[in-house]
Protein backbone atom coordinates (compact mmCIF):
# COMPACT_ATOMS: atom_id res chain seq x y z
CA UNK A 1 140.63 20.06 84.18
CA UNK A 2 141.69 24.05 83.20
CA UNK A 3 141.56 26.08 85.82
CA UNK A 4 138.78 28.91 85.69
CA UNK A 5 140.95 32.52 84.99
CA UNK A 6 140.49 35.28 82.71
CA UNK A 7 139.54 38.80 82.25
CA UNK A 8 135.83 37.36 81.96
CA UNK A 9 136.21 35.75 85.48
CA UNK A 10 137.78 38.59 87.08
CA UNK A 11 135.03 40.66 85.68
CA UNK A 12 132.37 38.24 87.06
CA UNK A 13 134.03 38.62 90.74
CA UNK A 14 134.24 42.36 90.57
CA UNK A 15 130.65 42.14 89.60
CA UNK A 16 129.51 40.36 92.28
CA UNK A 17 131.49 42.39 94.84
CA UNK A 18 129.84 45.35 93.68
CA UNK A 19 126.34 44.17 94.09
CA UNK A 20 127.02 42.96 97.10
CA UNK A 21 127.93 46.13 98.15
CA UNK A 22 124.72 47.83 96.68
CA UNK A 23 122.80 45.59 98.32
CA UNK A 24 124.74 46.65 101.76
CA UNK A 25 123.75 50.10 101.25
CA UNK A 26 120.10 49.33 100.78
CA UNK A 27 120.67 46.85 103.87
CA UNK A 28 121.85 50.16 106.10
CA UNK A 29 119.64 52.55 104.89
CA UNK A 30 116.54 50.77 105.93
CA UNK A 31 118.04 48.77 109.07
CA UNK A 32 118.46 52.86 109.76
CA UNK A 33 115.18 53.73 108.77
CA UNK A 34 113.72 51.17 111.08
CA UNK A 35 115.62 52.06 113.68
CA UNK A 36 115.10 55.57 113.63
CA UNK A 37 111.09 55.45 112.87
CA UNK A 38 110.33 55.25 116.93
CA UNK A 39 113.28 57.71 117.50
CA UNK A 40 112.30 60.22 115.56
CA UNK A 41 108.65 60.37 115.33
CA UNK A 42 107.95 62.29 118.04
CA UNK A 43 110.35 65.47 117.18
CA UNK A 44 108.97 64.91 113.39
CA UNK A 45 105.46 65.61 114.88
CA UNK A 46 106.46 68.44 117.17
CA UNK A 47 108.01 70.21 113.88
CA UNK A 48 105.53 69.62 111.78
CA UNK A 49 103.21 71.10 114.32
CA UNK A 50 105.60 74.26 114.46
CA UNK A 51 105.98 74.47 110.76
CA UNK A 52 101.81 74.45 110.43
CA UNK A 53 101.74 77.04 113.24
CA UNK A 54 103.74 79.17 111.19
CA UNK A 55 101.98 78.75 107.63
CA UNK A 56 98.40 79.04 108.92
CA UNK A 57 99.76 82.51 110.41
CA UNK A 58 100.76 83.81 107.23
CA UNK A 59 104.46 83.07 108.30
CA UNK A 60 107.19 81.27 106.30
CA UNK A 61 110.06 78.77 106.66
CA UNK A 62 113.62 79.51 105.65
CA UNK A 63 115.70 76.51 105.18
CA UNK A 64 119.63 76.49 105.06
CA UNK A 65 122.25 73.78 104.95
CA UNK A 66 125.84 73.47 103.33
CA UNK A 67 126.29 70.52 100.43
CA UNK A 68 123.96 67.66 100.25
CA UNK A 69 121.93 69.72 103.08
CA UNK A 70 121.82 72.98 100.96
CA UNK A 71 119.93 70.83 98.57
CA UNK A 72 117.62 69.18 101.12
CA UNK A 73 116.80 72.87 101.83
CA UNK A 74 115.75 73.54 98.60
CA UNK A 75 114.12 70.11 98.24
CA UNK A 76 111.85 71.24 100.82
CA UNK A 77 111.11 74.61 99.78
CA UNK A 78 110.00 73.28 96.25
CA UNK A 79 107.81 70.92 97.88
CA UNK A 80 106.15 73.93 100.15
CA UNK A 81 105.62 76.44 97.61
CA UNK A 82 104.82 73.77 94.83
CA UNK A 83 103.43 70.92 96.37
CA UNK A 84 104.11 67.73 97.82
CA UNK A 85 101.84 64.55 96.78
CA UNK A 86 98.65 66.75 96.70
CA UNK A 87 96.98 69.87 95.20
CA UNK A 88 96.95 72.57 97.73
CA UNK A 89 97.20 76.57 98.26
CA UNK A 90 101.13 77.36 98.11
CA UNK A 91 103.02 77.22 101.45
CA UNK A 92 105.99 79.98 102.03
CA UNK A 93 109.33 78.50 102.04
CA UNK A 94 112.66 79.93 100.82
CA UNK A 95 116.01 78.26 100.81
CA UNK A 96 118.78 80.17 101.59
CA UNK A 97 121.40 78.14 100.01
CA UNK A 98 119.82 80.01 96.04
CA UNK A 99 120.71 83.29 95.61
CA UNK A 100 124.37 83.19 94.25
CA UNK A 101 124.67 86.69 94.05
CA UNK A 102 123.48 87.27 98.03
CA UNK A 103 125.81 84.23 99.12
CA UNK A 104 128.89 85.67 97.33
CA UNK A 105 128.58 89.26 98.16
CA UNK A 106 128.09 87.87 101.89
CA UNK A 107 131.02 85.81 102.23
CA UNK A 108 132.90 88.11 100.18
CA UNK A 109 132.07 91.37 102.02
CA UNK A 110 132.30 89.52 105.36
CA UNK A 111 133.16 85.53 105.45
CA UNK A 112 131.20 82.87 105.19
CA UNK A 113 130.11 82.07 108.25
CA UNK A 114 127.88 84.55 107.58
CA UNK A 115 126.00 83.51 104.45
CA UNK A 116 122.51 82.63 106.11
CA UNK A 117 122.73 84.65 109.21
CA UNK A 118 122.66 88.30 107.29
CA UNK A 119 119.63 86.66 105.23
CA UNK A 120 117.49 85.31 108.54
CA UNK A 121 117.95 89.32 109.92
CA UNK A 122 116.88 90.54 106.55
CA UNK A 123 113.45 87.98 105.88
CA UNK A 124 113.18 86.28 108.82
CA UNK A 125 110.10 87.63 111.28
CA UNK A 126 108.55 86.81 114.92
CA UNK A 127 106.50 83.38 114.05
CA UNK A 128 108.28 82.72 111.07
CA UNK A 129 110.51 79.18 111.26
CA UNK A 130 114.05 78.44 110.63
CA UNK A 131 114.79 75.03 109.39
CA UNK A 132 118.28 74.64 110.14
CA UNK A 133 120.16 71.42 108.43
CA UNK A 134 123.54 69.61 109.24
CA UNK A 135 124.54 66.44 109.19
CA UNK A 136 127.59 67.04 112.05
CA UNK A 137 125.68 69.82 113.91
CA UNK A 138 128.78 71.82 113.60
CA UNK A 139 128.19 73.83 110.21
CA UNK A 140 129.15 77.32 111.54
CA UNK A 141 127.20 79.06 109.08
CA UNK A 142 123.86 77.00 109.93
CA UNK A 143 124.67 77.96 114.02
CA UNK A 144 125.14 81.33 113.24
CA UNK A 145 121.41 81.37 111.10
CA UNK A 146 120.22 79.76 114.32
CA UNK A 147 121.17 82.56 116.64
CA UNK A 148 119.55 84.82 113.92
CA UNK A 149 116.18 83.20 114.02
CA UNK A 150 116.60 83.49 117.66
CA UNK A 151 116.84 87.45 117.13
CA UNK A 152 113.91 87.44 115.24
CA UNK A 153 111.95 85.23 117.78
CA UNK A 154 112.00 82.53 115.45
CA UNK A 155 111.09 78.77 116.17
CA UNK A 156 114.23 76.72 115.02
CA UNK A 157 113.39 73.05 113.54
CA UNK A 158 116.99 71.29 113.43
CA UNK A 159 117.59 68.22 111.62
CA UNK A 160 121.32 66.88 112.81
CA UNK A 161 123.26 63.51 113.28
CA UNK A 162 126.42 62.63 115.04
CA UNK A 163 124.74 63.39 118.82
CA UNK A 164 123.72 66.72 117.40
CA UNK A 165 127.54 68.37 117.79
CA UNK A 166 127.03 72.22 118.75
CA UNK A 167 123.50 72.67 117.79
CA UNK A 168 122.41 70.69 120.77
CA UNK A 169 123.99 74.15 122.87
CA UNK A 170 122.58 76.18 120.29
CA UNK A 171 118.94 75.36 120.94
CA UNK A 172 116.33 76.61 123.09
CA UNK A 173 113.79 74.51 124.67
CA UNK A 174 110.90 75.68 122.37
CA UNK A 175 112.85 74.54 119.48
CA UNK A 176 112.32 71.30 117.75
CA UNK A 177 115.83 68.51 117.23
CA UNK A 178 115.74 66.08 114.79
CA UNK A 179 118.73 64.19 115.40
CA UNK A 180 119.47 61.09 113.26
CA UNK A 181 121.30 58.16 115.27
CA UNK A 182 123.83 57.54 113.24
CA UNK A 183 127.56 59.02 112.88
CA UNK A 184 127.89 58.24 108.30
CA UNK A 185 126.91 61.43 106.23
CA UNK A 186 125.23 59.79 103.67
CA UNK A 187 123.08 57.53 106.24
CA UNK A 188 122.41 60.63 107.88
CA UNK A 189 121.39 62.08 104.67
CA UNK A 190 118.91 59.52 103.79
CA UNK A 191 116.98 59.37 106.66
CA UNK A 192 116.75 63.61 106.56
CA UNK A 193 115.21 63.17 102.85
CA UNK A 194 112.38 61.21 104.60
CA UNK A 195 112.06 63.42 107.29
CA UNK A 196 111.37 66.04 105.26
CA UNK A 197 108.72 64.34 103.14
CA UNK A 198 106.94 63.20 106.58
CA UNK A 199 106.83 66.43 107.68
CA UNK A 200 105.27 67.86 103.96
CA UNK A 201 102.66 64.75 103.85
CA UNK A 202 102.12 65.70 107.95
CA UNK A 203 101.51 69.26 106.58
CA UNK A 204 99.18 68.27 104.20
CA UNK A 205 97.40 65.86 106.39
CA UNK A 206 96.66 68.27 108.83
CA UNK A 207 95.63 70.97 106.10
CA UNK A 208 93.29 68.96 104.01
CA UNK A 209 92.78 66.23 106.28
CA UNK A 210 94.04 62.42 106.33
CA UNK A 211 93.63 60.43 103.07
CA UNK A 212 95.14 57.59 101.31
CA UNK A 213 98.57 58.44 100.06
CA UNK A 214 98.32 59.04 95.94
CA UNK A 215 99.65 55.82 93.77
């Protein structure tokens, strides 16, 4: 009886290694998303109650984050001033993380730290909201946009993981902390992606009232 061997066989085991491995992440990601669904939904509401304070007062949001976060700020802020699953007026949102030319001269002229901070003193208003995003709650650029938005008498919505890190001292109490429970970026990640589109659908909802969610 020949023994089974070959590139072909080898091929076949790295295969199945890898799906199994897929199928882990998709495993994770919703054991997290269960997990986190009782966790979170009350600071979820609170913010989206903040955020539709804001935009039914004529205010706006500004959303920063570094990396993967920078683009869950602009996620967001396409979904605000676009829309999210349903026609509706346009909803003021900017993301920080956009304007090359402001971000360079920034860190450039002073250091990066500074990025977001010099933009929240420059747009950011009493009313408006700051939504502040890091995955280790340590992003020194995000903590100094947080004591900006403070400044301006700005409600801060923070969505964190890892225990929160430095943003949990960074806070006040009429801010709003979204903190994932879970120490992996990209789990972290994953379950801020859905946060985000609960609190646009929570928007809506509360906009245009409650309806069935469009296929």
């Amino acid at each position: 009886m020949r023994a089974i061997s070959g590139p072909k066989y080898a091929r076949g085991i790295i295969r199945d290694m890898l799906e199994q491995r897929i199928e882990q992440h998709f495993i994770d990601s919703a054991d997290l998303k269960y997990q986190s669904a009782q966790v979170l939904s009350k600071p979820i509401a609170q913010a989206i109650q903040a955020i539709l304070a804001c935009v039914t007062s004529g205010g706006k949001v500004l959303a920063c984050g570094n990396g993967g976060s920078a683009a869950d700020a602009q996620h967001f802020s396409a979904e605000f001033v676009g829309r999210f699953e349903r026609e509706r007026p346009e909803l003021g949102a900017i993301a920080l993380t956009t304007d090359t030319s402001i971000i360079t001269a920034i860190a450039n002229d002073y250091d990066f730290t500074s990025i977001f901070s010099r933009q929240v003193r420059a747009l950011g208003q009493s009313g408006d909201v700051l939504l502040a995003i890091t995955t280790s709650g340590n992003s020194a650029n995000v903590l100094a946009a947080i004591e900006a938005a403070h400044q301006r008498d700005m409600v801060v919505v923070a969505l964190t993981g890892r225990g929160g890190g430095k943003m949990t001292q960074a806070l006040r109490d009429t801010d709003v902390h979204i903190c994932v429970p879970h120490d992996r970026t990209a789990r972290v990640q994953e379950v801020h992606l859905l946060t985000l589109h609960c609190i646009c659908d929570g928007v809506d909802a509360q906009l245009m009232g409650d309806q069935e969610t469009p296929l």
